[in-house]
Structure formats: C-alpha cells, structure tokens
C-alpha atoms as a PDB file:
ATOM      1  CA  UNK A   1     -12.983 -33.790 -16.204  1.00  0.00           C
ATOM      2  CA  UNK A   2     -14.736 -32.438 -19.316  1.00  0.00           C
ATOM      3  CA  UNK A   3     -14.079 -28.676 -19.889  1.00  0.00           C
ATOM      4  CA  UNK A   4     -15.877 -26.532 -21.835  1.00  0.00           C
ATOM      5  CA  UNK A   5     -13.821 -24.065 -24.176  1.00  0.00           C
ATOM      6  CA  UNK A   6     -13.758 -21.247 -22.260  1.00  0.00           C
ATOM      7  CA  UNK A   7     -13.078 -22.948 -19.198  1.00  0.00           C
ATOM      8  CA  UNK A   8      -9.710 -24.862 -20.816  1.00  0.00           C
ATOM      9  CA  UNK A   9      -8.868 -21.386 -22.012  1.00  0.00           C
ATOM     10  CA  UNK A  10      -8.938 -20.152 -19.009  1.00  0.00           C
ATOM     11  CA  UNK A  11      -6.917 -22.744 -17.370  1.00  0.00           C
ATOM     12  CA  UNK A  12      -4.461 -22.268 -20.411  1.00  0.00           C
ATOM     13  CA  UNK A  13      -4.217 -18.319 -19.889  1.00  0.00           C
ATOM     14  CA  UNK A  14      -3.599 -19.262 -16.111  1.00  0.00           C
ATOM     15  CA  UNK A  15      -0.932 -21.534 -16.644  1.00  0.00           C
ATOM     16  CA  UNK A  16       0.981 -19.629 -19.599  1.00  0.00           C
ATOM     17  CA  UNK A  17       0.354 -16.368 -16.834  1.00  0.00           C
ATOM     18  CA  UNK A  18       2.034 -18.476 -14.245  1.00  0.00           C
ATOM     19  CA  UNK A  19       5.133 -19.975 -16.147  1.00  0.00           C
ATOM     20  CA  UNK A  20       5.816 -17.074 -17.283  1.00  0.00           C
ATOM     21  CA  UNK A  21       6.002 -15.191 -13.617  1.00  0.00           C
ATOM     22  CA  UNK A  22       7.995 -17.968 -12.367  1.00  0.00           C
ATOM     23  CA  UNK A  23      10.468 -17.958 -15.287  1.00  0.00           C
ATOM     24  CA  UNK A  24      11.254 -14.688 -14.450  1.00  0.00           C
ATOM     25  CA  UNK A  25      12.202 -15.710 -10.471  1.00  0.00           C
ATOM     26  CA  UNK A  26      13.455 -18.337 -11.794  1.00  0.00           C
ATOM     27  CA  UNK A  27      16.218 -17.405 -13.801  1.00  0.00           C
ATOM     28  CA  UNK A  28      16.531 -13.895 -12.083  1.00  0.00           C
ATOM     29  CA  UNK A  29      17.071 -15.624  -8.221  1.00  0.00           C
ATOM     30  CA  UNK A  30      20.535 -17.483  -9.033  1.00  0.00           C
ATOM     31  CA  UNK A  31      21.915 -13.576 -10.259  1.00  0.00           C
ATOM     32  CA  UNK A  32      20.062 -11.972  -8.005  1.00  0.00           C
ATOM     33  CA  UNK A  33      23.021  -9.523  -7.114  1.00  0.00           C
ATOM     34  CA  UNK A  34      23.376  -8.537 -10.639  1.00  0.00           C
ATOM     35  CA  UNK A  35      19.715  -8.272 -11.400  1.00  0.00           C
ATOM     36  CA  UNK A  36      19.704  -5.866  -8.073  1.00  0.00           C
ATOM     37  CA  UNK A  37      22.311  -3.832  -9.050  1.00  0.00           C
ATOM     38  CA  UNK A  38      21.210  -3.608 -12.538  1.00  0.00           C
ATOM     39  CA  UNK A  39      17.877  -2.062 -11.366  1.00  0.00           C
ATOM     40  CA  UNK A  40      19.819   0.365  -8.882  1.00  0.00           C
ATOM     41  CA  UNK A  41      22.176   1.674 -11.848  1.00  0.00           C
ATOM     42  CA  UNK A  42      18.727   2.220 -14.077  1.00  0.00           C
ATOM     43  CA  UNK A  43      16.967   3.964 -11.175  1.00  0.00           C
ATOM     44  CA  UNK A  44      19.875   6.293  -9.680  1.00  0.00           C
ATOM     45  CA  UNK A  45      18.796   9.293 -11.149  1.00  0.00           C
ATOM     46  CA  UNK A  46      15.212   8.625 -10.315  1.00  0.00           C
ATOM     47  CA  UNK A  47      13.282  10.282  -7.358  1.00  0.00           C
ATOM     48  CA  UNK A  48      13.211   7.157  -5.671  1.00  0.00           C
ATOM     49  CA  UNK A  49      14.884   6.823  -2.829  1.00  0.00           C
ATOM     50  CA  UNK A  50      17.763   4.356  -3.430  1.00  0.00           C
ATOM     51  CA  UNK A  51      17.343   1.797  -0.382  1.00  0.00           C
ATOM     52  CA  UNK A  52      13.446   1.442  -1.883  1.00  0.00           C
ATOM     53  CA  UNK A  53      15.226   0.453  -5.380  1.00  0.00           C
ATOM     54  CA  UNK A  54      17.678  -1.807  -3.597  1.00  0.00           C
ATOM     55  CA  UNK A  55      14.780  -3.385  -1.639  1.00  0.00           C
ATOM     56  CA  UNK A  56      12.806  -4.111  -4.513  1.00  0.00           C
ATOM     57  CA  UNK A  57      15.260  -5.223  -6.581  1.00  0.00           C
ATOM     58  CA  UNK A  58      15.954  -8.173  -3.931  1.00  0.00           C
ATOM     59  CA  UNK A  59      12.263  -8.768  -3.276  1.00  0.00           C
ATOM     60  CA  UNK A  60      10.996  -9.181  -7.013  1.00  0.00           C
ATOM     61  CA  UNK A  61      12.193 -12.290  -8.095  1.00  0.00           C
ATOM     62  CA  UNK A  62      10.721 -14.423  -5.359  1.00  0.00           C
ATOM     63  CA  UNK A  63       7.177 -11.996  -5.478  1.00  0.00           C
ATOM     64  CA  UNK A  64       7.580 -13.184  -9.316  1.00  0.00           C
ATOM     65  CA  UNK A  65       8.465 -16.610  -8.633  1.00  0.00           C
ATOM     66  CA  UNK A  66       5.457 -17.277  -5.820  1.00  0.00           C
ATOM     67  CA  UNK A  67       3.135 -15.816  -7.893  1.00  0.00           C
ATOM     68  CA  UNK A  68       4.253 -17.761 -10.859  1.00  0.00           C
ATOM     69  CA  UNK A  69       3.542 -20.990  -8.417  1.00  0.00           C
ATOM     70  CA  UNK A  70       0.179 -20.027  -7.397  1.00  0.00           C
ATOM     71  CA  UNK A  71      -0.771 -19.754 -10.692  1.00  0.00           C
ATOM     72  CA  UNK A  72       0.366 -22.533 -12.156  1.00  0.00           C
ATOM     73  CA  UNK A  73      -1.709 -24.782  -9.122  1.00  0.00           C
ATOM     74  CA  UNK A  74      -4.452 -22.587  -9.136  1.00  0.00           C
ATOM     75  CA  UNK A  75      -3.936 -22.135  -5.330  1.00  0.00           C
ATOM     76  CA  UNK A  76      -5.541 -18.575  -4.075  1.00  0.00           C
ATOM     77  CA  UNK A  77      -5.881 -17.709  -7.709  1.00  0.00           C
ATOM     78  CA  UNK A  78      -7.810 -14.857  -7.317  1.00  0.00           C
ATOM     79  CA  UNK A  79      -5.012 -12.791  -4.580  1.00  0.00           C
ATOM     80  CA  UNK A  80      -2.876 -14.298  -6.614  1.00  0.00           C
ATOM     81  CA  UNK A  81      -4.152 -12.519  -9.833  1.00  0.00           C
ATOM     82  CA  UNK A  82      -5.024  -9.264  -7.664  1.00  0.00           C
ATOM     83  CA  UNK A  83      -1.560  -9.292  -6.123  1.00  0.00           C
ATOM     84  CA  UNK A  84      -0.172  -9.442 -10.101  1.00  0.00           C
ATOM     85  CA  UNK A  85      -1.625  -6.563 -10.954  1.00  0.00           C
ATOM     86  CA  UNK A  86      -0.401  -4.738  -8.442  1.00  0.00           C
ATOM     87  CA  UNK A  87       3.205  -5.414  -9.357  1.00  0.00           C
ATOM     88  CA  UNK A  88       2.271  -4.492 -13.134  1.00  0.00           C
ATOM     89  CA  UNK A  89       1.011  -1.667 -11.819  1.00  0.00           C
ATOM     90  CA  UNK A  90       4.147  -1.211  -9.782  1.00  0.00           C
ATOM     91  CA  UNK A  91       5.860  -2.009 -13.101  1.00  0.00           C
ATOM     92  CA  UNK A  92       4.089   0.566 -14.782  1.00  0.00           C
ATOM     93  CA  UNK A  93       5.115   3.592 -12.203  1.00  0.00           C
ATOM     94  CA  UNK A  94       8.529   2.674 -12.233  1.00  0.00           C
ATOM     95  CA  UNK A  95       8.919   2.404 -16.185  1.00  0.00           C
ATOM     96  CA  UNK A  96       7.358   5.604 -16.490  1.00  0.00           C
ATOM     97  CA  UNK A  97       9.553   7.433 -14.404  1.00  0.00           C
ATOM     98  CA  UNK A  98      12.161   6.239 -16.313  1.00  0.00           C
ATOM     99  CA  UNK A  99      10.140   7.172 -19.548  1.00  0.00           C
ATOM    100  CA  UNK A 100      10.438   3.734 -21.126  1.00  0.00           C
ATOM    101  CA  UNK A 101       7.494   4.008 -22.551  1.00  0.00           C
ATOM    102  CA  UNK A 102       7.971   0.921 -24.963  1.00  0.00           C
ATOM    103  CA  UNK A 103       8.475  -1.236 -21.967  1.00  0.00           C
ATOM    104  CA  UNK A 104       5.065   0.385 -19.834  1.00  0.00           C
ATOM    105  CA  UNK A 105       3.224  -0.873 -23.432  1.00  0.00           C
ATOM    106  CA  UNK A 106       4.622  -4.400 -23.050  1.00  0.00           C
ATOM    107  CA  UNK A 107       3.633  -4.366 -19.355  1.00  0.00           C
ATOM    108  CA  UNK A 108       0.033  -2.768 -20.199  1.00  0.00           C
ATOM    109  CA  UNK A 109      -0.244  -6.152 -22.332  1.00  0.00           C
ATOM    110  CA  UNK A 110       0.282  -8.142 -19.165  1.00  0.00           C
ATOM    111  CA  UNK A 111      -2.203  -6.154 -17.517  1.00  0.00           C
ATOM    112  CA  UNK A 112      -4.723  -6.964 -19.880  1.00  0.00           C
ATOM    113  CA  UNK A 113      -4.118 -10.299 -19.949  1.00  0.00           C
ATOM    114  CA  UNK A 114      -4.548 -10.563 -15.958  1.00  0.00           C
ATOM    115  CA  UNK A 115      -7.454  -8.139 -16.259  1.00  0.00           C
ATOM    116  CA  UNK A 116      -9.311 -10.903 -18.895  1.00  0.00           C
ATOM    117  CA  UNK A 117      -8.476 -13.452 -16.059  1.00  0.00           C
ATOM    118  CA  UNK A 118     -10.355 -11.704 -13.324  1.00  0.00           C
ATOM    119  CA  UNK A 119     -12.837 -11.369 -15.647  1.00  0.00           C
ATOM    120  CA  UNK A 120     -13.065 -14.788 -16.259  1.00  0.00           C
ATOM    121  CA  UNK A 121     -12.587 -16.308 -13.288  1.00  0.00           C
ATOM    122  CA  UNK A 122     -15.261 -18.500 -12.676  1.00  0.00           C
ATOM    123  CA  UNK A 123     -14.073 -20.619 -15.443  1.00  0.00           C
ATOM    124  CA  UNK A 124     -11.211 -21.579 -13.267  1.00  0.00           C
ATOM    125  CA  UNK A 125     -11.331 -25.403 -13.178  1.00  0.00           C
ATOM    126  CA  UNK A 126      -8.442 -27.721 -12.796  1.00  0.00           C
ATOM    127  CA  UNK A 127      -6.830 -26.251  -9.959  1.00  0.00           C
ATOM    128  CA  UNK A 128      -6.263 -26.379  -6.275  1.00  0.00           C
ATOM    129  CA  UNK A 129      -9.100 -23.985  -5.373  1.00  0.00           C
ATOM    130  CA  UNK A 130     -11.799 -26.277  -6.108  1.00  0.00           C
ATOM    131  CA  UNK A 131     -10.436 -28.990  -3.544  1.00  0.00           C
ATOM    132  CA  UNK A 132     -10.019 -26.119  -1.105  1.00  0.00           C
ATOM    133  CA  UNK A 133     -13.553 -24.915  -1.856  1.00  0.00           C
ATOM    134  CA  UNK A 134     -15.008 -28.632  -0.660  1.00  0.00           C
END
C-alpha cells in the first residue's frame, strides 16, 4: 500500500495516540489498588462524591487500555477518538478542581493532538476500518 504523507502521518499520530493510551492501562491495571487509592487520597477534599472517585479510579485503566487497542488497529477509530476526548475532557474537570493547572496544560496537549486526528481522519489508511468498510 502506497501512502501519501499525510496519510502515513496520520497513521503514525494514530498509533503513537494509541500506545500511549494503552501504556497507561497497561502498567496502571497490575496496581490497580494503589493507582485507585492514590486518586481517592488526591480527590478527598474535592466536591466529588467519594464512591464517583473510587469508581473511576477502577474504571480508567481498562477505558485507557481499550482505547489504546482501538487505536492502535484502527478498529472504530472515529468513537474511539470521540470517546478520548471525552476522558481528556474528563481529565480536564477533574485537574481543575484540584487546580493543577500544569497537569490540565499537559492534558490540553492531548486534546489537541486528538482534535488534529478528527480533523484528519479521512487519511486513516492501514487499519481495520477499511476491511470493515468493504
């Protein structure tokens, strides 16, 4: 298959997207206790209410992890993308309550970064869409 350059860029941006969202599954599932109970201690004197934290903090490594896997086979790519954003976004609120504004700029980077995806997203070649697609 002969790609253009912004098509293999694309498929690049995808896959670096995707490792890195199933890295950070990856290594956070095995400790998942710890990573849970790290994000309850940070959030206790938020207004959130604590079984929310607690549920979220068990739930985000595999969200992370599944997305990471879609990405990297370009299966549903666009959800997948959409779905993304909406934990940056979910990122983003959370951070900010907290006031970490440092970390809410690194996580407006990765927002970016899946906003120039969508953007681009009919450059997506090399993945499992296209088969699905006929």
């Amino acid at each position: 298959m002969n790609l253009t350059n912004s098509e293999l860029a694309f498929v690049l941006g995808r896959l670096l997207l995707g490792l890195n969202f199933l890295m950070h599954g990856l290594v956070r599932i095995p400790k998942l206790s710890v990573f849970q109970a790290g994000i309850s201690k940070e959030f206790a004197a938020s207004p959130l209410p604590p079984a929310l934290v607690v549920m979220f903090g068990k739930g985000l490594p595999y969200v992370e992890a599944g997305l990471g896997v879609l990405l990297l086979l370009g299966l549903f790519t666009r959800a997948a993308l959409v779905v993304a954003m909406l934990l940056i976004m979910t990122l983003v609120f959370g951070s900010s309550l907290l006031e970490k504004w440092n970390i809410v700029g690194d996580q407006m980077v990765y927002g970016l970064f899946i906003f120039a995806l969508l953007l681009q997203l009919h450059r997506n070649r090399l993945c499992l869409d296209r088969l699905s697609a006929g």
